[in-house]
N, C-alpha and C. Protein backbone atom coordinates (compact mmCIF):
# COMPACT_ATOMS: atom_id res chain seq x y z
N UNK A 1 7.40 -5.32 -193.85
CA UNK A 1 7.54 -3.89 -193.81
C UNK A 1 8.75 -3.51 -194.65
N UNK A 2 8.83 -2.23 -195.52
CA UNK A 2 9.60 -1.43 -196.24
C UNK A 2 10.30 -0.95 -195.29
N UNK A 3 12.00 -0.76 -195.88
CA UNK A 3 12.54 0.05 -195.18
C UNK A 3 13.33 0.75 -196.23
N UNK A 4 13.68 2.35 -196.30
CA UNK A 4 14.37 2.63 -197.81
C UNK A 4 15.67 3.33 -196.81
N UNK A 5 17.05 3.76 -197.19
CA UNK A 5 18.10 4.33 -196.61
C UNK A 5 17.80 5.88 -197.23
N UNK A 6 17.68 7.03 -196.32
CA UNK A 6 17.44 8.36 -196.69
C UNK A 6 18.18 8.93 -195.65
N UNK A 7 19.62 9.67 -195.96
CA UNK A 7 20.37 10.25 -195.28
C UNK A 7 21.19 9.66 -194.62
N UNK A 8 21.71 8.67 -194.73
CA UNK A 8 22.42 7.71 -193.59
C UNK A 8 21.64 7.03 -192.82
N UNK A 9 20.30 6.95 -192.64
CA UNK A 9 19.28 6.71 -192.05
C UNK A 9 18.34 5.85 -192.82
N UNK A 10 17.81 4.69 -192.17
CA UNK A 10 16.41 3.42 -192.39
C UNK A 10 15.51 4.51 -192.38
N UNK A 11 14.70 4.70 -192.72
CA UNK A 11 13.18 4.98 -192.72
C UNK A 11 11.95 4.19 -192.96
N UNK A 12 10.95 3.71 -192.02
CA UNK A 12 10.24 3.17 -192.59
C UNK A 12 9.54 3.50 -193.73
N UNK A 13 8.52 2.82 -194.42
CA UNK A 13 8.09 3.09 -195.54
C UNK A 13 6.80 2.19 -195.67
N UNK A 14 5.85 2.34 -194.98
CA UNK A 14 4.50 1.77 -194.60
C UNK A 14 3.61 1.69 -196.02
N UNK A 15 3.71 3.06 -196.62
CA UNK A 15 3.19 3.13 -197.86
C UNK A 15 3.76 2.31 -199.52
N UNK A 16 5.06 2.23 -199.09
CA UNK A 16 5.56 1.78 -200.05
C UNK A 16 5.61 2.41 -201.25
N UNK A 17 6.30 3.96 -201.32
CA UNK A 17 6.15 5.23 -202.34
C UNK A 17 7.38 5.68 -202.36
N UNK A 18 8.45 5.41 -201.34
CA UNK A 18 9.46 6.29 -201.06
C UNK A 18 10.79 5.71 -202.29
N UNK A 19 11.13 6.69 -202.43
CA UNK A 19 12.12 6.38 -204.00
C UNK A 19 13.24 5.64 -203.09
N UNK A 20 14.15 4.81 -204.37
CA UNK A 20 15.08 4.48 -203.75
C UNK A 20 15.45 3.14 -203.64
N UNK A 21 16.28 2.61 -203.16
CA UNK A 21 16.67 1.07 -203.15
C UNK A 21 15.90 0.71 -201.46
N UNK A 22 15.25 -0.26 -201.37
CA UNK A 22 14.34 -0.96 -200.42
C UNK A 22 15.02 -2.34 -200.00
N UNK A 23 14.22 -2.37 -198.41
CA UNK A 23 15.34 -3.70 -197.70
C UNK A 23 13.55 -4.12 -196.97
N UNK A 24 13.31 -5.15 -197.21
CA UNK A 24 11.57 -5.28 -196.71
C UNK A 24 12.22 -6.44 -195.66
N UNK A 25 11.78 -6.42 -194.54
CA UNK A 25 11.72 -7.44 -193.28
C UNK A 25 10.27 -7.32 -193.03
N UNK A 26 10.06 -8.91 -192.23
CA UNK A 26 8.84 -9.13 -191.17
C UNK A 26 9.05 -8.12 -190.27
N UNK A 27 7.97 -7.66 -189.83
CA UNK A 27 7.89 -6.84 -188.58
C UNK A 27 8.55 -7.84 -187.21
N UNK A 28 8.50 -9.20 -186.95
CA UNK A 28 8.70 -9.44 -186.04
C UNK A 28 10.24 -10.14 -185.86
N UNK A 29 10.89 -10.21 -187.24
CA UNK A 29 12.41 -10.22 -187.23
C UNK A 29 12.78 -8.67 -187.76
N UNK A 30 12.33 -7.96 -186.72
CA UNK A 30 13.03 -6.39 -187.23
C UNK A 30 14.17 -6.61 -186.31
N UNK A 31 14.28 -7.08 -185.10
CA UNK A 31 15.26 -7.23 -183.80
C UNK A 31 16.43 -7.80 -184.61
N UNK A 32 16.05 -9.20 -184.88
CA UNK A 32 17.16 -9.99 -185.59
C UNK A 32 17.61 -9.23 -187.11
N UNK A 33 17.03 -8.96 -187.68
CA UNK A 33 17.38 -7.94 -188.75
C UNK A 33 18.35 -6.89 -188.64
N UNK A 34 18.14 -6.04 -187.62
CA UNK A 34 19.34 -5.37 -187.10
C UNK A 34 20.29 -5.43 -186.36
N UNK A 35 20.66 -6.61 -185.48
CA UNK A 35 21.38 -7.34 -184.99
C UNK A 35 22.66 -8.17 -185.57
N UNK A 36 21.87 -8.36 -186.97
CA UNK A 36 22.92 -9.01 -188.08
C UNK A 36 23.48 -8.45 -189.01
N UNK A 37 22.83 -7.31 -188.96
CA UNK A 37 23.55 -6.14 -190.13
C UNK A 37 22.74 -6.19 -191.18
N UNK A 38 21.37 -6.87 -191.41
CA UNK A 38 21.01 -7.27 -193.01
C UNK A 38 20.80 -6.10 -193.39
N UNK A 39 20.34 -5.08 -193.06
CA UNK A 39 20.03 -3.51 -193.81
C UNK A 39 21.47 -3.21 -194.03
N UNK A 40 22.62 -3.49 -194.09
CA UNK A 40 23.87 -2.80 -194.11
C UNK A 40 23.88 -3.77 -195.56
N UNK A 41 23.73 -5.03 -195.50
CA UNK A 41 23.91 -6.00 -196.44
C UNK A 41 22.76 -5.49 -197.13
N UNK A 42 21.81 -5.19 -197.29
CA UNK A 42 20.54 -5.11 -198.10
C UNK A 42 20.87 -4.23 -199.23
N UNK A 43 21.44 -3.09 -198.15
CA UNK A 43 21.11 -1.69 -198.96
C UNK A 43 22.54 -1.34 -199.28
N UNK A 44 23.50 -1.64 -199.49
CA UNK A 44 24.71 -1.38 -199.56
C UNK A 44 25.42 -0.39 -198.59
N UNK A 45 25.66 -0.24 -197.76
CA UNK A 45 25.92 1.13 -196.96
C UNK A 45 26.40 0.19 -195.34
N UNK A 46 26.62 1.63 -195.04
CA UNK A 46 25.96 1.38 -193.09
C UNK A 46 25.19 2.54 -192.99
N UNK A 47 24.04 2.34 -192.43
CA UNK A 47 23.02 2.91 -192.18
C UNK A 47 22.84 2.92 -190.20
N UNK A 48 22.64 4.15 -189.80
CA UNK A 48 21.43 3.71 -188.05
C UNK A 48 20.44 3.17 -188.39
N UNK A 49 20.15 2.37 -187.72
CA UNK A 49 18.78 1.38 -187.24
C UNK A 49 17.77 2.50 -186.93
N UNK A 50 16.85 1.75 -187.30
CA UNK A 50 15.85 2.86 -186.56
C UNK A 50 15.31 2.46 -185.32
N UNK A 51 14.75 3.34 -184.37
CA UNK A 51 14.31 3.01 -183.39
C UNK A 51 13.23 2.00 -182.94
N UNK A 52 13.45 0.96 -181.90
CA UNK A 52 12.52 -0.06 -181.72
C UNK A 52 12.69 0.03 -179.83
N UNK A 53 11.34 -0.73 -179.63
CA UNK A 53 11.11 -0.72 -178.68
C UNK A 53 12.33 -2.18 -177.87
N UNK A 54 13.58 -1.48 -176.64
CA UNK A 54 14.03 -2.83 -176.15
C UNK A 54 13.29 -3.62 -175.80
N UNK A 55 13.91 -4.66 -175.74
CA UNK A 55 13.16 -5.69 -174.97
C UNK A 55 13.37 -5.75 -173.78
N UNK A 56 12.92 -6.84 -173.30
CA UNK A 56 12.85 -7.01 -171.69
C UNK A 56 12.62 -5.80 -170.38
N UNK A 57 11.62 -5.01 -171.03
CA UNK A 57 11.27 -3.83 -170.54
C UNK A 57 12.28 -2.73 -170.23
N UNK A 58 13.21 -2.53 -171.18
CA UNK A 58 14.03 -1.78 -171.69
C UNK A 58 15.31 -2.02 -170.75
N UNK A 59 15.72 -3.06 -170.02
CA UNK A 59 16.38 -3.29 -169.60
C UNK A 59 17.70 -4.22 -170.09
N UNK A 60 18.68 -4.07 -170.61
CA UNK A 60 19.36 -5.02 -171.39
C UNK A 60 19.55 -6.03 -170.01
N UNK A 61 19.68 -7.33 -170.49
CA UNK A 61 20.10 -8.59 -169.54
C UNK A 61 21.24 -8.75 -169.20
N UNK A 62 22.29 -8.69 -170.64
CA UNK A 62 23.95 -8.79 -170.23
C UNK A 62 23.90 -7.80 -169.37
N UNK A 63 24.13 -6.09 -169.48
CA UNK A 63 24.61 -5.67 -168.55
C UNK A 63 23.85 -4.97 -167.22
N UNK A 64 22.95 -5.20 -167.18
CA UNK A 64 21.84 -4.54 -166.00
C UNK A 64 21.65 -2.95 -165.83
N UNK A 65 21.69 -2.50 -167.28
CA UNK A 65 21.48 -1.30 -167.03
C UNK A 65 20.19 -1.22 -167.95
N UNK A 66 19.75 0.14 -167.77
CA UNK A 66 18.43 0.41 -168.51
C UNK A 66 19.00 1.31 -170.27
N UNK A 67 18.12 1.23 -170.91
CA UNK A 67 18.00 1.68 -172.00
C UNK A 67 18.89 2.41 -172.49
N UNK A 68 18.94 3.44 -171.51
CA UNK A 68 19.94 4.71 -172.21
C UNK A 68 21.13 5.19 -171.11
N UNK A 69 21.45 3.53 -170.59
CA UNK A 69 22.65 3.25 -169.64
C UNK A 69 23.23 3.15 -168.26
N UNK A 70 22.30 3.88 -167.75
CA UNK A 70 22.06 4.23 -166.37
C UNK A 70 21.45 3.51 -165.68
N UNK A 71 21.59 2.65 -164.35
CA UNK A 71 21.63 1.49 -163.76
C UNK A 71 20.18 1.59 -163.00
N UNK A 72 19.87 2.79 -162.68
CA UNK A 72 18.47 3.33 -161.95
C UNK A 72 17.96 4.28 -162.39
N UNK A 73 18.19 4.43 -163.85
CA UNK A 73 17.10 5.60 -164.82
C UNK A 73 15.49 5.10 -164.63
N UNK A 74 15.20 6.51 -164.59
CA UNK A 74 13.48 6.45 -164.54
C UNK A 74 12.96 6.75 -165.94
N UNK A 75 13.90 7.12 -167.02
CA UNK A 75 13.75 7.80 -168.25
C UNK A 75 13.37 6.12 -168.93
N UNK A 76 12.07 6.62 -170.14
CA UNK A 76 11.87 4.93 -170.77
C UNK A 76 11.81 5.67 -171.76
């Protein structure tokens, strides 16, 4: 998968049309991809990640909270 930097921001790029300097990952090292910074290294910049689904049913493991921090959020 394409990813191009537009605004400070990854965008995907499914079509592969979008102008610009491009950072292509496997879909299934997108996790590890952004974890290591390679879109920061790819594309010259720092860029936000784009949104992916957490893992472990949106629960991080280190700290036992849910997604968007809150220890007993119902929000996914």
């Amino acid at each position: 998968m394409r990813f191009v930097a537009r605004a400070g921001q990854l965008v995907p790029d499914p079509r592969k049309i979008l102008p610009g300097r491009g950072a292509w990952v496997h879909p299934e090292c997108l996790e590890t991809a952004i974890g290591r910074r390679a879109f920061d290294r790819a594309l010259r910049g720092r860029f936000v990640a784009p949104t992916t689904q957490p893992p472990h049913g949106g629960q991080t493991p280190e700290s036992g909270l849910e997604a968007d921090g809150h220890p007993m959020s119902t929000q996914r």
